[in-house]
C-alpha atoms as a PDB file:
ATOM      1  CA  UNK A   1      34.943  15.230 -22.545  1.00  0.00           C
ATOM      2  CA  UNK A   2      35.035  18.848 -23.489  1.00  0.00           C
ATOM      3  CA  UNK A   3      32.217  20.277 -25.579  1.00  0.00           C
ATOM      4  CA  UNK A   4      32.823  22.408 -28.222  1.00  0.00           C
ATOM      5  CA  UNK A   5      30.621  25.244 -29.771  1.00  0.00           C
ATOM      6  CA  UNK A   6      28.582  22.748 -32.098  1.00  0.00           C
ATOM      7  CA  UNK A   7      28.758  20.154 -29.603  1.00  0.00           C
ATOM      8  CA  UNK A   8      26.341  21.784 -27.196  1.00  0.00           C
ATOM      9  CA  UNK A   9      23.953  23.175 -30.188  1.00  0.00           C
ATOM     10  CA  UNK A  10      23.410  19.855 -30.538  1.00  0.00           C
ATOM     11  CA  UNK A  11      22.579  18.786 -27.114  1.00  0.00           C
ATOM     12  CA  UNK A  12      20.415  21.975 -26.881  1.00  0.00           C
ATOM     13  CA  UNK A  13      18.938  20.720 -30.033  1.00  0.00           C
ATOM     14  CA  UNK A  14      18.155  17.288 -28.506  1.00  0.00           C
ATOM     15  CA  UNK A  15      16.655  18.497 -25.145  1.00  0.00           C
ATOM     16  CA  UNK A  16      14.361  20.729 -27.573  1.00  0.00           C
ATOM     17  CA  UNK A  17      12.996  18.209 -29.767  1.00  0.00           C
ATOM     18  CA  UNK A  18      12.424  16.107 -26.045  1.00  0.00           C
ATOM     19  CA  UNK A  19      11.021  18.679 -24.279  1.00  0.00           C
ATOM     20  CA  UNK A  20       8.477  19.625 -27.768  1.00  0.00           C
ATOM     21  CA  UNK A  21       7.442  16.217 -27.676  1.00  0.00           C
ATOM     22  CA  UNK A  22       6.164  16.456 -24.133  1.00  0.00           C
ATOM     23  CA  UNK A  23       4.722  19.567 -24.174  1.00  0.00           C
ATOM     24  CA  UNK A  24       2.437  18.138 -27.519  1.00  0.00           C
ATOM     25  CA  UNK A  25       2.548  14.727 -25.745  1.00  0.00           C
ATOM     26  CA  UNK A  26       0.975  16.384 -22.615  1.00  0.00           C
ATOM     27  CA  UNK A  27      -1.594  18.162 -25.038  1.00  0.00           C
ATOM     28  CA  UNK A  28      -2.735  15.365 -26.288  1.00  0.00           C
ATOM     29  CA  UNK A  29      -3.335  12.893 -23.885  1.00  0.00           C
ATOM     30  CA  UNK A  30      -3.230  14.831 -20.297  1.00  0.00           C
ATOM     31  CA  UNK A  31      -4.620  18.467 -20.600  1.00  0.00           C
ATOM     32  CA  UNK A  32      -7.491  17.919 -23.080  1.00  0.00           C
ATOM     33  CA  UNK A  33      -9.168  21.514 -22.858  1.00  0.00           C
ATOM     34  CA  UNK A  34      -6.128  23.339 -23.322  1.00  0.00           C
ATOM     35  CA  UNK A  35      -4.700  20.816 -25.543  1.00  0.00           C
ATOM     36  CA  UNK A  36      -4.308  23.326 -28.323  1.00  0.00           C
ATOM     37  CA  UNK A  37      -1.609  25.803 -26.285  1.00  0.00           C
ATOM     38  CA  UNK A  38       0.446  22.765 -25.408  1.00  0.00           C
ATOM     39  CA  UNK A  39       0.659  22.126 -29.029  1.00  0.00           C
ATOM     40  CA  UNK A  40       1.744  25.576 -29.971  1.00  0.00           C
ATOM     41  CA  UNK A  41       4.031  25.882 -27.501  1.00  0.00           C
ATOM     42  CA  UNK A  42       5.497  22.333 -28.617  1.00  0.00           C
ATOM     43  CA  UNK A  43       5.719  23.332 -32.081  1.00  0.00           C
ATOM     44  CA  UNK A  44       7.743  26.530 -30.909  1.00  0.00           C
ATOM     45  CA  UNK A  45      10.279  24.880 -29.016  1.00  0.00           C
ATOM     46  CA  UNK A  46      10.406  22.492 -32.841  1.00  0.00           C
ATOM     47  CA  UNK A  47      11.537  26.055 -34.158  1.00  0.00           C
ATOM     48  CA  UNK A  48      14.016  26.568 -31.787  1.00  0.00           C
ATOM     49  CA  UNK A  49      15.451  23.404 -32.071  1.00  0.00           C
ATOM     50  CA  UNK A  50      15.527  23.695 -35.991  1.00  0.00           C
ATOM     51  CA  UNK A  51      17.257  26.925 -35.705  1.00  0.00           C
ATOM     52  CA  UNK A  52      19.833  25.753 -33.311  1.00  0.00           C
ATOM     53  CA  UNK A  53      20.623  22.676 -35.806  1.00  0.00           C
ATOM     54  CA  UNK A  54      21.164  25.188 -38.631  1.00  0.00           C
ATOM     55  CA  UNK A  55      23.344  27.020 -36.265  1.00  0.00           C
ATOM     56  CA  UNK A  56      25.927  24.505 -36.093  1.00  0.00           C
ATOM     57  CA  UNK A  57      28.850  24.779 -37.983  1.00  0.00           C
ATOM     58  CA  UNK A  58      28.197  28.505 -38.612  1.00  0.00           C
ATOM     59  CA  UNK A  59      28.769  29.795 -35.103  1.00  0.00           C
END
């Protein structure tokens, strides 16, 4: 199966949203303290993944 342009956006898209959930998953229930950076970095990779949706079909 060969992927196209919009076909890995969306993968990249998919292992962002997974990997934003960890990072606020880990925040939450494993790193306590420093909850609050694993949060904002979760959120961030959110944006990236948002972006890369809107990306495809345009690149």
């Amino acid at each position: 199966m060969a992927l196209n342009k919009n076909g890995v956006l969306g993968w990249a898209t998919l292992i962002m949203i997974v990997i934003g959930i960890g990072l606020i998953a880990l925040g939450i229930y494993r790193y306590t303290d420093i909850g609050w950076g694993f949060g904002a970095i979760g959120v961030g990779f959110f944006a990236i993944a948002w972006v890369f949706n809107a990306l495809k079909g345009r690149v």
